[in-house]
PDB file of N, CA and C in Angstrom:
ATOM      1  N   UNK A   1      82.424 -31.342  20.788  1.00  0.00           N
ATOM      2  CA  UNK A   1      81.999 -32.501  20.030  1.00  0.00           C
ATOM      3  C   UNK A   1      80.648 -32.205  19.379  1.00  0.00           C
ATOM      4  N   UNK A   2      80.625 -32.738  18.057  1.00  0.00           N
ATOM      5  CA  UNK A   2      79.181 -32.068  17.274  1.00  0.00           C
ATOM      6  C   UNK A   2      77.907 -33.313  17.549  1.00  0.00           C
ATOM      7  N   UNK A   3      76.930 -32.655  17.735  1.00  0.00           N
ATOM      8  CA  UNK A   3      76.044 -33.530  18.361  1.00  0.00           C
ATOM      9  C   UNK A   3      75.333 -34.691  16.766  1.00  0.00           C
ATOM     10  N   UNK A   4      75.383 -35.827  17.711  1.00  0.00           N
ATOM     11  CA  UNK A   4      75.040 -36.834  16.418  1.00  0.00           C
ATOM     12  C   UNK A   4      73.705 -36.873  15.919  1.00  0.00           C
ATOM     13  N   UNK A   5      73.427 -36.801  14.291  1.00  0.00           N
ATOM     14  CA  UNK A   5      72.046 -36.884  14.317  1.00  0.00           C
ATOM     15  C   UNK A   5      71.099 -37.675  15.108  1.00  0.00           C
ATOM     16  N   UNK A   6      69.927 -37.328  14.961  1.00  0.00           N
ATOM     17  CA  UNK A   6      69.124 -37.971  15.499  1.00  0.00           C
ATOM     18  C   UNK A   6      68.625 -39.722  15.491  1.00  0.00           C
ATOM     19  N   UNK A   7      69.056 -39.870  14.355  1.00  0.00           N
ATOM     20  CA  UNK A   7      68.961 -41.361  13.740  1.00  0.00           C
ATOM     21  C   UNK A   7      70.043 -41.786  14.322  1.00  0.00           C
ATOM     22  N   UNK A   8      70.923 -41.213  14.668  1.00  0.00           N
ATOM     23  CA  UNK A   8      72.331 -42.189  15.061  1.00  0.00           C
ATOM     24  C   UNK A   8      72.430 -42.004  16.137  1.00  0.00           C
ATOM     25  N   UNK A   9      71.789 -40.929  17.275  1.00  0.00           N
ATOM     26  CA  UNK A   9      71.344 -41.011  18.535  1.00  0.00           C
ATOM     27  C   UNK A   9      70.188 -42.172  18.975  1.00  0.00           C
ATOM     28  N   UNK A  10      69.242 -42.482  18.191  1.00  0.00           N
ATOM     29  CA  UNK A  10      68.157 -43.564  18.464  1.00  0.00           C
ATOM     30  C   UNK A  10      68.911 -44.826  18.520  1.00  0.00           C
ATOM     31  N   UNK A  11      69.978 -45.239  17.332  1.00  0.00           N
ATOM     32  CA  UNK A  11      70.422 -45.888  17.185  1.00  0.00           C
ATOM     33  C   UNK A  11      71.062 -47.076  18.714  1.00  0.00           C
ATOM     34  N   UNK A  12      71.760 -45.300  19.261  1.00  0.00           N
ATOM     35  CA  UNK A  12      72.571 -45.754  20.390  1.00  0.00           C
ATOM     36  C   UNK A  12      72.055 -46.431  21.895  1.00  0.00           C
ATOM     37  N   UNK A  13      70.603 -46.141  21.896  1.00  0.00           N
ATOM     38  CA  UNK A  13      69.792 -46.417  22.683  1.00  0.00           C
ATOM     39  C   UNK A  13      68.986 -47.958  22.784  1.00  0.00           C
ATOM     40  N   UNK A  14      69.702 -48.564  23.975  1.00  0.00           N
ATOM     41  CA  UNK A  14      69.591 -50.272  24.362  1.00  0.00           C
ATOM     42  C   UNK A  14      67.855 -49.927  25.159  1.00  0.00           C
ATOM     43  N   UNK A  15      67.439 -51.536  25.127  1.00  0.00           N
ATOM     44  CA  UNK A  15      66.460 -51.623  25.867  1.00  0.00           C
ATOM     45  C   UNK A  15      66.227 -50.589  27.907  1.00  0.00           C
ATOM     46  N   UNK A  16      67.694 -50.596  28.454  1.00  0.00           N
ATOM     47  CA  UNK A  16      67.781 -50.336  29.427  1.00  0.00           C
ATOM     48  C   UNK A  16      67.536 -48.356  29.120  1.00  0.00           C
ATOM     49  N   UNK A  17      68.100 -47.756  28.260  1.00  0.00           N
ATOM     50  CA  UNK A  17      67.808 -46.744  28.305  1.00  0.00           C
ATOM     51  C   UNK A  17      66.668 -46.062  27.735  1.00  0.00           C
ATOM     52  N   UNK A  18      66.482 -47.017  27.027  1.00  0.00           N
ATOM     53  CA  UNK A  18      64.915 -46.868  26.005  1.00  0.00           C
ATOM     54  C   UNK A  18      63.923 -46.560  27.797  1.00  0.00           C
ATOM     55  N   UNK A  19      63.914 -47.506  28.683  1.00  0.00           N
ATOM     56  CA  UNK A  19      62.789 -47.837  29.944  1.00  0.00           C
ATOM     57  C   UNK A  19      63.643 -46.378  30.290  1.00  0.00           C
ATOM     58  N   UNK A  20      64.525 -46.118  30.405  1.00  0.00           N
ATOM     59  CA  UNK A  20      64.253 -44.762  31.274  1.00  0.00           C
ATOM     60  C   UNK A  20      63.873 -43.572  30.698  1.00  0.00           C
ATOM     61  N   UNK A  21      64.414 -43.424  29.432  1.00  0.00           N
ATOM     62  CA  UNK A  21      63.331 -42.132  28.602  1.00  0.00           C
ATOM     63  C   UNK A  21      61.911 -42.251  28.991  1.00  0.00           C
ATOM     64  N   UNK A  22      61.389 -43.765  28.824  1.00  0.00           N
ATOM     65  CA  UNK A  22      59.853 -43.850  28.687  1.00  0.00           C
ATOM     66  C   UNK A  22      59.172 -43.526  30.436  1.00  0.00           C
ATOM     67  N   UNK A  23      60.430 -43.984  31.204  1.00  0.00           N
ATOM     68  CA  UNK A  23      60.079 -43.366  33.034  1.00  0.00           C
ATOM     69  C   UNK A  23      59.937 -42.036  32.530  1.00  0.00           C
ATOM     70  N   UNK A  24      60.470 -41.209  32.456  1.00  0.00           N
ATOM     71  CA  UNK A  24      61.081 -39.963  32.852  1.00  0.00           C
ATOM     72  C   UNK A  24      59.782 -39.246  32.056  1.00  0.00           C
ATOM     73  N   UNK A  25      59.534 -39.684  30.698  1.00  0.00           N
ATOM     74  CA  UNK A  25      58.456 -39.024  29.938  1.00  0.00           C
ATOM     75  C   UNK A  25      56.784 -39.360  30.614  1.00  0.00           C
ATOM     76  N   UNK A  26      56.738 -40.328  31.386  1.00  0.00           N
ATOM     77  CA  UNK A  26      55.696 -41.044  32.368  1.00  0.00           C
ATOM     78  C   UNK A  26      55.705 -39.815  33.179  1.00  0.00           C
ATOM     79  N   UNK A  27      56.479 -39.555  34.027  1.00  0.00           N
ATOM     80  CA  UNK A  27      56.686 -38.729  35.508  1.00  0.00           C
ATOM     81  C   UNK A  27      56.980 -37.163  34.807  1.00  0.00           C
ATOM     82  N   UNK A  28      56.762 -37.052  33.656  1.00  0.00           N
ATOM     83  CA  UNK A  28      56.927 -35.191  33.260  1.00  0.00           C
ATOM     84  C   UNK A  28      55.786 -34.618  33.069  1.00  0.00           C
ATOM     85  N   UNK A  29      54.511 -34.979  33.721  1.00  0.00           N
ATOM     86  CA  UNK A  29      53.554 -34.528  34.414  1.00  0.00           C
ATOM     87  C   UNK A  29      53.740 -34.338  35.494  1.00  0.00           C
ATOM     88  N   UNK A  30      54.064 -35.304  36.368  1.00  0.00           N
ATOM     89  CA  UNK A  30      54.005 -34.759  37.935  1.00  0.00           C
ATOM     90  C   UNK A  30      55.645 -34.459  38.210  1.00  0.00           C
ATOM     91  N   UNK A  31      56.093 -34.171  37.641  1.00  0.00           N
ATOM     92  CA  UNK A  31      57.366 -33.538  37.630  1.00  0.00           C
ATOM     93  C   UNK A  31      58.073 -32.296  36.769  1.00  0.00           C
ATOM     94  N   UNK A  32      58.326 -31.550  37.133  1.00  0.00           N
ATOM     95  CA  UNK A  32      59.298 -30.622  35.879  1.00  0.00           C
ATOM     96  C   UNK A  32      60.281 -31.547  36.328  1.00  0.00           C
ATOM     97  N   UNK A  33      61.266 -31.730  37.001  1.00  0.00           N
ATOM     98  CA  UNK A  33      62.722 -32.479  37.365  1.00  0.00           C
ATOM     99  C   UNK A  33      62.541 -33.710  38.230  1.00  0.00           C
ATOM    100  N   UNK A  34      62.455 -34.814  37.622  1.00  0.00           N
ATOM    101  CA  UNK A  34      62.589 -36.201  38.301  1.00  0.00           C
ATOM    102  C   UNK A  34      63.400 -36.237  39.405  1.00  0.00           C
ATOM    103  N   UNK A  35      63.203 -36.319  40.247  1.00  0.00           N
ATOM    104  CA  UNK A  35      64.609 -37.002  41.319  1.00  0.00           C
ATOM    105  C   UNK A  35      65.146 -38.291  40.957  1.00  0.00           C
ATOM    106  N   UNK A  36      66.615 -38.027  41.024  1.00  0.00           N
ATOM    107  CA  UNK A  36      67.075 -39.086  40.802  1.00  0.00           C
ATOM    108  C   UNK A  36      66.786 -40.462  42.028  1.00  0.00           C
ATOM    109  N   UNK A  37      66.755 -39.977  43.312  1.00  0.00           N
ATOM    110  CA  UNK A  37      66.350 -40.790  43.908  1.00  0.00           C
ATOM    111  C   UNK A  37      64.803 -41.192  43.752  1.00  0.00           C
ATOM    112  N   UNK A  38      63.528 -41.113  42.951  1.00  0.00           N
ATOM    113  CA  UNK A  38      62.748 -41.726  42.539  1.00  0.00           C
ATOM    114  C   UNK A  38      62.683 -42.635  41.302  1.00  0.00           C
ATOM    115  N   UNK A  39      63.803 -42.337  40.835  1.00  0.00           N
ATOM    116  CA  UNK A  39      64.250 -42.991  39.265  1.00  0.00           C
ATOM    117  C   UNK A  39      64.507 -44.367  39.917  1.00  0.00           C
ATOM    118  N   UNK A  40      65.373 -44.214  41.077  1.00  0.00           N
ATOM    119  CA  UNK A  40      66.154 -45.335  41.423  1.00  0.00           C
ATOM    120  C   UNK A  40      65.475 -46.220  42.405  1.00  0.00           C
ATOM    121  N   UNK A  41      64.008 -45.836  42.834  1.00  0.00           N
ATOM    122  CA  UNK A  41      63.130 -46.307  43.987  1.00  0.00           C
ATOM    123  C   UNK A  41      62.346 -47.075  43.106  1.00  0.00           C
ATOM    124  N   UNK A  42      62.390 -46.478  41.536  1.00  0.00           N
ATOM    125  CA  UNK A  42      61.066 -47.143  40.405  1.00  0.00           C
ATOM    126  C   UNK A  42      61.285 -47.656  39.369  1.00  0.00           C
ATOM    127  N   UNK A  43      62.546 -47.632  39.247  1.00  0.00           N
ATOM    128  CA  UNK A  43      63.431 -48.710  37.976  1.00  0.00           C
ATOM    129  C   UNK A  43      64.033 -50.052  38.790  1.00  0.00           C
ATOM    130  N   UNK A  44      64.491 -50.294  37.738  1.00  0.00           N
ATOM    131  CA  UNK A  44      65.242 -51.705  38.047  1.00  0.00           C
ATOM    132  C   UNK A  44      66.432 -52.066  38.214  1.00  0.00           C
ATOM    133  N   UNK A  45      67.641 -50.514  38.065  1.00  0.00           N
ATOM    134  CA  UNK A  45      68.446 -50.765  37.986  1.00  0.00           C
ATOM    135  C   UNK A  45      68.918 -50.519  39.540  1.00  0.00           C
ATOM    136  N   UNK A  46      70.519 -51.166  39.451  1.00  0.00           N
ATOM    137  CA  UNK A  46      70.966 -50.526  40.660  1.00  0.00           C
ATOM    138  C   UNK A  46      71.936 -49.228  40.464  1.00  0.00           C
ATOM    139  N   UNK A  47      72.663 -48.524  41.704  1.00  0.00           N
ATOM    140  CA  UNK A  47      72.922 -47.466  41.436  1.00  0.00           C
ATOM    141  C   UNK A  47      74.101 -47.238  40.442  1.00  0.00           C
ATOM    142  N   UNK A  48      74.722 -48.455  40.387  1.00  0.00           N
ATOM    143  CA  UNK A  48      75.968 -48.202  39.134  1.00  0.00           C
ATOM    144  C   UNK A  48      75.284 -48.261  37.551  1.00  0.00           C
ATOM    145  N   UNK A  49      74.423 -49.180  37.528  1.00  0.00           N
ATOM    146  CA  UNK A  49      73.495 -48.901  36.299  1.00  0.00           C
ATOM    147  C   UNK A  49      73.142 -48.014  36.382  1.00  0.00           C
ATOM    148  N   UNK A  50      72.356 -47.647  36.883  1.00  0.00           N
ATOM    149  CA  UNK A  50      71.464 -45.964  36.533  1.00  0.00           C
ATOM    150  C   UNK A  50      72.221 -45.038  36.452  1.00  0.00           C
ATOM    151  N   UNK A  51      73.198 -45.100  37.108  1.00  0.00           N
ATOM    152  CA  UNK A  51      74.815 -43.862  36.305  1.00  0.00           C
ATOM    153  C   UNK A  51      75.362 -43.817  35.444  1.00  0.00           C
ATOM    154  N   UNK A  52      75.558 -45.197  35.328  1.00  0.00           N
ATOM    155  CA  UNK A  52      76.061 -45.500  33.780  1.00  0.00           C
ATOM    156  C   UNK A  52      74.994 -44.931  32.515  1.00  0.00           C
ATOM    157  N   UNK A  53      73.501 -45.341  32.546  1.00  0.00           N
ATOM    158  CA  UNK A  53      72.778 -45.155  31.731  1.00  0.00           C
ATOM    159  C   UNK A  53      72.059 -43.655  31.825  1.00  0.00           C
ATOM    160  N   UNK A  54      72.309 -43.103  32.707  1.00  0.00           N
ATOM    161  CA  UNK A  54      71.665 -41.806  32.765  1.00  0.00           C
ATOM    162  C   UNK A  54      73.155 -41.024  31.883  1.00  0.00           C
ATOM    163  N   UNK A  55      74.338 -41.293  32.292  1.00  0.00           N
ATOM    164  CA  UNK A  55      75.208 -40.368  31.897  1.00  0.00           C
ATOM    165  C   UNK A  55      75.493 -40.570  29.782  1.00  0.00           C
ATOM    166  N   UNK A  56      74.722 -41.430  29.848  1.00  0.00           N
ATOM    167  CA  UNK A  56      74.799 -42.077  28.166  1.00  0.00           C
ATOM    168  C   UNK A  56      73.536 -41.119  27.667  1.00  0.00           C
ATOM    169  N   UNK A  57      72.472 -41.033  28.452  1.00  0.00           N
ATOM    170  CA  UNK A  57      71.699 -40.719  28.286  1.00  0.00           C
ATOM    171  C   UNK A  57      71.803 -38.789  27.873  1.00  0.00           C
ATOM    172  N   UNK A  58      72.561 -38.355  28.866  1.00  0.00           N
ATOM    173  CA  UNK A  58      73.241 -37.047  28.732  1.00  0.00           C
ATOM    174  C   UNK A  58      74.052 -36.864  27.759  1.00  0.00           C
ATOM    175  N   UNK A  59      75.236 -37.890  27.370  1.00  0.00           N
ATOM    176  CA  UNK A  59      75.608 -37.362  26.397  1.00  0.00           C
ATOM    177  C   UNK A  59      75.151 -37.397  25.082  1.00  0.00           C
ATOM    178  N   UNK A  60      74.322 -37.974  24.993  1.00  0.00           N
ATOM    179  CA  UNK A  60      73.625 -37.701  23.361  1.00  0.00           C
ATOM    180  C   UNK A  60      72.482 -37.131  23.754  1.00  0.00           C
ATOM    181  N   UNK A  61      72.800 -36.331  24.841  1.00  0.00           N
ATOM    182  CA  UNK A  61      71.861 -35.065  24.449  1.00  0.00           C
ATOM    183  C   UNK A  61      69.882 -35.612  24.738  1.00  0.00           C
ATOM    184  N   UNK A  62      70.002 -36.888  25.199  1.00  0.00           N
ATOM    185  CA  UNK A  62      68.678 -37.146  25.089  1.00  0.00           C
ATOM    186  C   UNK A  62      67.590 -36.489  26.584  1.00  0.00           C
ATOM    187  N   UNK A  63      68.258 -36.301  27.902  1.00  0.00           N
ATOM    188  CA  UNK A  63      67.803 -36.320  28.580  1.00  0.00           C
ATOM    189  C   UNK A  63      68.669 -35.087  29.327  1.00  0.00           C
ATOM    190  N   UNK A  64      67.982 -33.878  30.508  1.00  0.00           N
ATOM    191  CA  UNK A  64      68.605 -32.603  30.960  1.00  0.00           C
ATOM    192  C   UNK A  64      68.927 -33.194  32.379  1.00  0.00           C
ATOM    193  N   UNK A  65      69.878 -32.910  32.946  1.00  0.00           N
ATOM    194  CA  UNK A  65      69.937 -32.916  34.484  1.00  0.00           C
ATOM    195  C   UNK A  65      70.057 -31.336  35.088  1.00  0.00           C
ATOM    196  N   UNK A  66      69.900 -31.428  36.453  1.00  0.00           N
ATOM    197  CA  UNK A  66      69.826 -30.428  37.088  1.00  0.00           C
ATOM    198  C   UNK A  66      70.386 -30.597  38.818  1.00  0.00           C
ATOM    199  N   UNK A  67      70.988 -29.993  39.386  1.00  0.00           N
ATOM    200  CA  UNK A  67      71.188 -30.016  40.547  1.00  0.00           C
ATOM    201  C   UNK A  67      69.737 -28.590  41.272  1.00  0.00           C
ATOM    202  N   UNK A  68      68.826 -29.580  42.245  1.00  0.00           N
ATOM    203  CA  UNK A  68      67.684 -28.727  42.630  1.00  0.00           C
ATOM    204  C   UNK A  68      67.557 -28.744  44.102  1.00  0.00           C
ATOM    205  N   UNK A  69      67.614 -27.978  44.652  1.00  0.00           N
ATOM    206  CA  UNK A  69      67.641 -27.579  46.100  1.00  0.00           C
ATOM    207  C   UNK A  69      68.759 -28.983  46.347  1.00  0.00           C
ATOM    208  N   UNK A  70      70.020 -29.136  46.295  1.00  0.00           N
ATOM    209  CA  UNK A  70      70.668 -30.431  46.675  1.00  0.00           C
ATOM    210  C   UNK A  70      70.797 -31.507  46.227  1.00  0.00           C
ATOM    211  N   UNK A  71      69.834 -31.288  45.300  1.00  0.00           N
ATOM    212  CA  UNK A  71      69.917 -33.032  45.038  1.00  0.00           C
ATOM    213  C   UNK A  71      69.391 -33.289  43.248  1.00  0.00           C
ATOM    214  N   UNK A  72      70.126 -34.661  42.715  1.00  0.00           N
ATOM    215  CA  UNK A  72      70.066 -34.611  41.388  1.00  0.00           C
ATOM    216  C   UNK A  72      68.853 -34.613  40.703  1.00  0.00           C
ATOM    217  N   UNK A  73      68.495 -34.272  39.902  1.00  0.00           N
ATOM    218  CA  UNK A  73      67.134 -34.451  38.645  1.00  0.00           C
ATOM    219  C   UNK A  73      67.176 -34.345  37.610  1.00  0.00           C
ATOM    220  N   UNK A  74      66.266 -35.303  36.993  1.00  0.00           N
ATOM    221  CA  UNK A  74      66.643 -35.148  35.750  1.00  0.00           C
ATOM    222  C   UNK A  74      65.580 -34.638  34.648  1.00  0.00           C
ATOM    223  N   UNK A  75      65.177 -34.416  33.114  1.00  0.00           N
ATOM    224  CA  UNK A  75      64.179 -34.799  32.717  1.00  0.00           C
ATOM    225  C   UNK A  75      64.156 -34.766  31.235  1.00  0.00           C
ATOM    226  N   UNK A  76      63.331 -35.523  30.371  1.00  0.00           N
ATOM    227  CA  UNK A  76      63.574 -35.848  29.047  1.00  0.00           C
ATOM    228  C   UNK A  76      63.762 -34.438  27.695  1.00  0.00           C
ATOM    229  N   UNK A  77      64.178 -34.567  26.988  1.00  0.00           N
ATOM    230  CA  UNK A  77      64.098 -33.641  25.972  1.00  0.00           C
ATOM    231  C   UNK A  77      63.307 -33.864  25.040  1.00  0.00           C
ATOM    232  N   UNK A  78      63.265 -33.283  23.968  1.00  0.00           N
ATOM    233  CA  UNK A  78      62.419 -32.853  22.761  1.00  0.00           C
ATOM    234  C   UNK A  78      63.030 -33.984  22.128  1.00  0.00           C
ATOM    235  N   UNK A  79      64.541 -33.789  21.967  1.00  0.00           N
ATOM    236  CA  UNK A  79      65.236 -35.492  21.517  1.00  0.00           C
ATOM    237  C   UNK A  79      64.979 -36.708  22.197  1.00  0.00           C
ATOM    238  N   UNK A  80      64.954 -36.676  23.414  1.00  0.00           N
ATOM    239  CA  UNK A  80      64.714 -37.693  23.981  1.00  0.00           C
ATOM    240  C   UNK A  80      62.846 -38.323  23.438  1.00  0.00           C
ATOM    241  N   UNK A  81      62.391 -37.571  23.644  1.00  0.00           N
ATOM    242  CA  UNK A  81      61.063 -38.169  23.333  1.00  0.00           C
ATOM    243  C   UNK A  81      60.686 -37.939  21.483  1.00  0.00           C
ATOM    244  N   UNK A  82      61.730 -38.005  20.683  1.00  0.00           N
ATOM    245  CA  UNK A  82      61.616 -38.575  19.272  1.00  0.00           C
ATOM    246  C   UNK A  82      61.838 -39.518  18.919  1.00  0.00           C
ATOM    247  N   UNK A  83      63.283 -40.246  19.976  1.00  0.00           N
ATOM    248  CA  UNK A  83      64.092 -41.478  20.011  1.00  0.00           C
ATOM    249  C   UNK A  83      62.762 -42.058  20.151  1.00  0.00           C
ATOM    250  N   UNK A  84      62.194 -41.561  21.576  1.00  0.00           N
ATOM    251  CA  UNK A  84      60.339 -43.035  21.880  1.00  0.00           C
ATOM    252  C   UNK A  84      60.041 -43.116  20.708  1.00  0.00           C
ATOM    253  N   UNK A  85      59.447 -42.755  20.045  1.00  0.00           N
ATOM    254  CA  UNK A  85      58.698 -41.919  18.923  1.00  0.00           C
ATOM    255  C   UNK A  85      59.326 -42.527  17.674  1.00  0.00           C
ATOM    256  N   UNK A  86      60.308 -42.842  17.494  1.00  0.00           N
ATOM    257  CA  UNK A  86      61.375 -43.930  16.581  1.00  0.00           C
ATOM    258  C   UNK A  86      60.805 -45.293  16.996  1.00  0.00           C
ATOM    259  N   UNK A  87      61.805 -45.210  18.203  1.00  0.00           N
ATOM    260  CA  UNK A  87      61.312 -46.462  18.459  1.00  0.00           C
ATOM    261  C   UNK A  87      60.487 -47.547  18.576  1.00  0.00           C
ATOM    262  N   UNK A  88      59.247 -46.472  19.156  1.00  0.00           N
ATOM    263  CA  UNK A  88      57.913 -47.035  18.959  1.00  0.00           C
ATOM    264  C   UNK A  88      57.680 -47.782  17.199  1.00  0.00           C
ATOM    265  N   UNK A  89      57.688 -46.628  16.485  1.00  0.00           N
ATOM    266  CA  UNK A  89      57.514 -46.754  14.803  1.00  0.00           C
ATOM    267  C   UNK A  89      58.373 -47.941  14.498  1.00  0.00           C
ATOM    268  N   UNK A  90      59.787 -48.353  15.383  1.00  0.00           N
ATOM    269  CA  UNK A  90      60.235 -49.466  15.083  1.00  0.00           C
ATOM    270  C   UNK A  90      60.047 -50.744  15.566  1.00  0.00           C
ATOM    271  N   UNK A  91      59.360 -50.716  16.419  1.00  0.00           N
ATOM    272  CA  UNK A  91      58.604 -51.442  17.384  1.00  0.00           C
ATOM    273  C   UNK A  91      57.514 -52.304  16.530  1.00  0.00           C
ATOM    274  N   UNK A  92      56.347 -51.599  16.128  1.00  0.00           N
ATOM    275  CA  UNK A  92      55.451 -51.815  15.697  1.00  0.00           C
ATOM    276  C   UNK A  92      55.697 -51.341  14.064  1.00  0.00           C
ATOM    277  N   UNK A  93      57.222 -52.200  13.566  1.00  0.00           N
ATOM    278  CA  UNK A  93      57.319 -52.639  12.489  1.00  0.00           C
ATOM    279  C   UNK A  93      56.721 -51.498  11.105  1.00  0.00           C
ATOM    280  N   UNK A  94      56.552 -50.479  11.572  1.00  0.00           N
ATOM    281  CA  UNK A  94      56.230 -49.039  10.553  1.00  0.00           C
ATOM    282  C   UNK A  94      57.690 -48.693  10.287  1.00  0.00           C
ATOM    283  N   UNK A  95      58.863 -48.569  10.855  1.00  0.00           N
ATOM    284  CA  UNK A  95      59.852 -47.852  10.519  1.00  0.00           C
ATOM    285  C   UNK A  95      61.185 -48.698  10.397  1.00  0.00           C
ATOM    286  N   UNK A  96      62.112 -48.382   9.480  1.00  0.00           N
ATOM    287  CA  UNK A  96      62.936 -49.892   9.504  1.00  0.00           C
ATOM    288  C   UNK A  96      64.448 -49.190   9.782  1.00  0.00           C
ATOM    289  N   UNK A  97      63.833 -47.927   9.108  1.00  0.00           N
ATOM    290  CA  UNK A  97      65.016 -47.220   9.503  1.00  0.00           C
ATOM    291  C   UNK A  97      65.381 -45.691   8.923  1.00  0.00           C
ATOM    292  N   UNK A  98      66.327 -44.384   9.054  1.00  0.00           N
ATOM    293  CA  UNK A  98      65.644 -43.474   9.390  1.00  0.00           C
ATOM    294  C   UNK A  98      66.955 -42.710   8.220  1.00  0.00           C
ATOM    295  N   UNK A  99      67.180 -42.288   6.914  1.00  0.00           N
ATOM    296  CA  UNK A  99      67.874 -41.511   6.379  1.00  0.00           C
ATOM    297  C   UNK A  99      68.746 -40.659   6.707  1.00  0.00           C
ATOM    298  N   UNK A 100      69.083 -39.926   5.321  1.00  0.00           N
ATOM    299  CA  UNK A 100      69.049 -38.724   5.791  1.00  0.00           C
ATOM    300  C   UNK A 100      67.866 -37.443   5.990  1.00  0.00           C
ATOM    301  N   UNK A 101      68.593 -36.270   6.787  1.00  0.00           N
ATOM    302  CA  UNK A 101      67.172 -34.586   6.626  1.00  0.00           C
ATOM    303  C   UNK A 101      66.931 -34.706   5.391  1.00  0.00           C
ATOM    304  N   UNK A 102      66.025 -34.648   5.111  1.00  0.00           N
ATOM    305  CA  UNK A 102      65.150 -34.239   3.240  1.00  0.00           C
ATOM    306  C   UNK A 102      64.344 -32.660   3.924  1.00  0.00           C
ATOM    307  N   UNK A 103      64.899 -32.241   4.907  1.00  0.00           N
ATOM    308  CA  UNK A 103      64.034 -30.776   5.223  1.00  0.00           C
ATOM    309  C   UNK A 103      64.634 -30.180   6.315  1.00  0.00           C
ATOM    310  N   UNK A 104      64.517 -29.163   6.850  1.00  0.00           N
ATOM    311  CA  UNK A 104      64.926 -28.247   8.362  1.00  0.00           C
ATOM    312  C   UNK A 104      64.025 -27.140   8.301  1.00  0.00           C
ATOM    313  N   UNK A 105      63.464 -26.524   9.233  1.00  0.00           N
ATOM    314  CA  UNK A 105      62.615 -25.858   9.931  1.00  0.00           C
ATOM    315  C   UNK A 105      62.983 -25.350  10.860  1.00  0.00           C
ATOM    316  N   UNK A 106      62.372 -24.264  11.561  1.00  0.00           N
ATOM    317  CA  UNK A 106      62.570 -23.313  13.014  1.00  0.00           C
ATOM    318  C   UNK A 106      62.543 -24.736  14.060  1.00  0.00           C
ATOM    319  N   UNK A 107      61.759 -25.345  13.610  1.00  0.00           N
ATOM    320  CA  UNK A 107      61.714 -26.140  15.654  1.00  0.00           C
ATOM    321  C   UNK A 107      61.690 -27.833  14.965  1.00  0.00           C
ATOM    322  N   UNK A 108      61.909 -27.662  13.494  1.00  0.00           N
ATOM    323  CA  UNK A 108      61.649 -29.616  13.017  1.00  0.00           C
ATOM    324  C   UNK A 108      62.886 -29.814  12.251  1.00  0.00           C
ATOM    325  N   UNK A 109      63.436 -31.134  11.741  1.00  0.00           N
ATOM    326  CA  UNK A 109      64.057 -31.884  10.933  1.00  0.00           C
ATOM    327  C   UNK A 109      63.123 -32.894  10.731  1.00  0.00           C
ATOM    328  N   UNK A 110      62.823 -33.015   8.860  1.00  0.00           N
ATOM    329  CA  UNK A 110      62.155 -33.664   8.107  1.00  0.00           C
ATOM    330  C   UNK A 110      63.167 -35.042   7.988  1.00  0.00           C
ATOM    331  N   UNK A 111      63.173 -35.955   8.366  1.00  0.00           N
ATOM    332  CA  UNK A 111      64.021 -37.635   7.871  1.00  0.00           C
ATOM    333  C   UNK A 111      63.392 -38.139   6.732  1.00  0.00           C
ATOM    334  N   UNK A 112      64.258 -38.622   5.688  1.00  0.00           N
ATOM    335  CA  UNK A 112      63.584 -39.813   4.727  1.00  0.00           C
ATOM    336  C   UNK A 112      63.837 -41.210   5.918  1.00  0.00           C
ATOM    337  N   UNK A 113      62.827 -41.891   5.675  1.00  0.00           N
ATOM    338  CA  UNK A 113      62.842 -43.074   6.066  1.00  0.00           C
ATOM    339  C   UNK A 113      62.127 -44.185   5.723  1.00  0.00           C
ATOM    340  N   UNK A 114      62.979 -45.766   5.800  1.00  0.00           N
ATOM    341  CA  UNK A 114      62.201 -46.916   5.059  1.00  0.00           C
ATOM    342  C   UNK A 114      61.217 -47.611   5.810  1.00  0.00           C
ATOM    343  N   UNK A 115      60.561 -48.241   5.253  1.00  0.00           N
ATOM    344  CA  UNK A 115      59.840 -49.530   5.885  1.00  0.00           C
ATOM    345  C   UNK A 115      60.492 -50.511   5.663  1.00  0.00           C
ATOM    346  N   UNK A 116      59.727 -51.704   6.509  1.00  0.00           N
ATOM    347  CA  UNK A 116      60.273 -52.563   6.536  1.00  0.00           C
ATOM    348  C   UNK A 116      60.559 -53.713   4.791  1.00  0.00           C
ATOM    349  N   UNK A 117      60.476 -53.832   4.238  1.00  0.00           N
ATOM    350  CA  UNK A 117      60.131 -53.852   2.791  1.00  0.00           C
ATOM    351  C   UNK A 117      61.161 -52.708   1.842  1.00  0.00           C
ATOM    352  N   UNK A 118      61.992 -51.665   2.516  1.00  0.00           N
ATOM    353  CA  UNK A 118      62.721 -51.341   2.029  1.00  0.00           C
ATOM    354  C   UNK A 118      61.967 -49.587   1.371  1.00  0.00           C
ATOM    355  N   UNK A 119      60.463 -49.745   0.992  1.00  0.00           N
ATOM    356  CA  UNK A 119      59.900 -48.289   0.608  1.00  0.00           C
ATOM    357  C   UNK A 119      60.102 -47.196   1.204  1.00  0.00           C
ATOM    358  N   UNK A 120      60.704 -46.377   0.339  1.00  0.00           N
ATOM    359  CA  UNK A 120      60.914 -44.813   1.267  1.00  0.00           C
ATOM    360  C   UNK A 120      59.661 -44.355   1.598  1.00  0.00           C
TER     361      UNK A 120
END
């Protein structure tokens, strides 16, 4: 399956998974690999939520898991923390919404994108 742009990956992302990118990017200082059992000691969800939303979270690619000495972990990506990074900009009413690439690079994709007002 070909991975969805990035704009249509942000897209897919509800308030509930938005809070766990923003955990996971919180705790990737004192973590290379989150435990999943601290995700679930410091969120709000219970354990069928946090499966549900971690595995959404995996498939668009936003967030890595790992099996580490036994037990699950997880931790954000380069995608995952652009979606914040969207979001935020959509948050605080700078970004309304996100084109198409107008560029590609070794490690970037350039987006056209509007404001709220419609200006590219």
């Amino acid at each position: 399956m070909p991975t969805l742009p990035l704009s249509n990956r942000a897209s897919l992302v509800g308030p509930p998974e938005f809070s766990l990118l923003k955990f996971l990017l919180r705790n990737s200082d004192s973590y290379e690999l989150v435990p999943k059992k601290k995700i679930q000691e410091e969120t709000e969800f219970n354990p069928t939520q946090l499966e549900y939303y971690l595995a959404k979270l995996l498939k668009l690619k936003l967030i890595y898991h790992e099996k580490n000495l036994g037990y699950d972990a997880y931790k954000i990506t380069f995608s995952g923390i652009d979606v914040i990074s969207i979001k935020k900009l959509y948050e605080s009413r700078i970004l309304k919404s996100l084109s198409t690439i107008i560029g590609e690079g070794k490690e970037s994709e350039v987006y056209a994108g509007y404001d709220f007002d419609d200006n590219k």
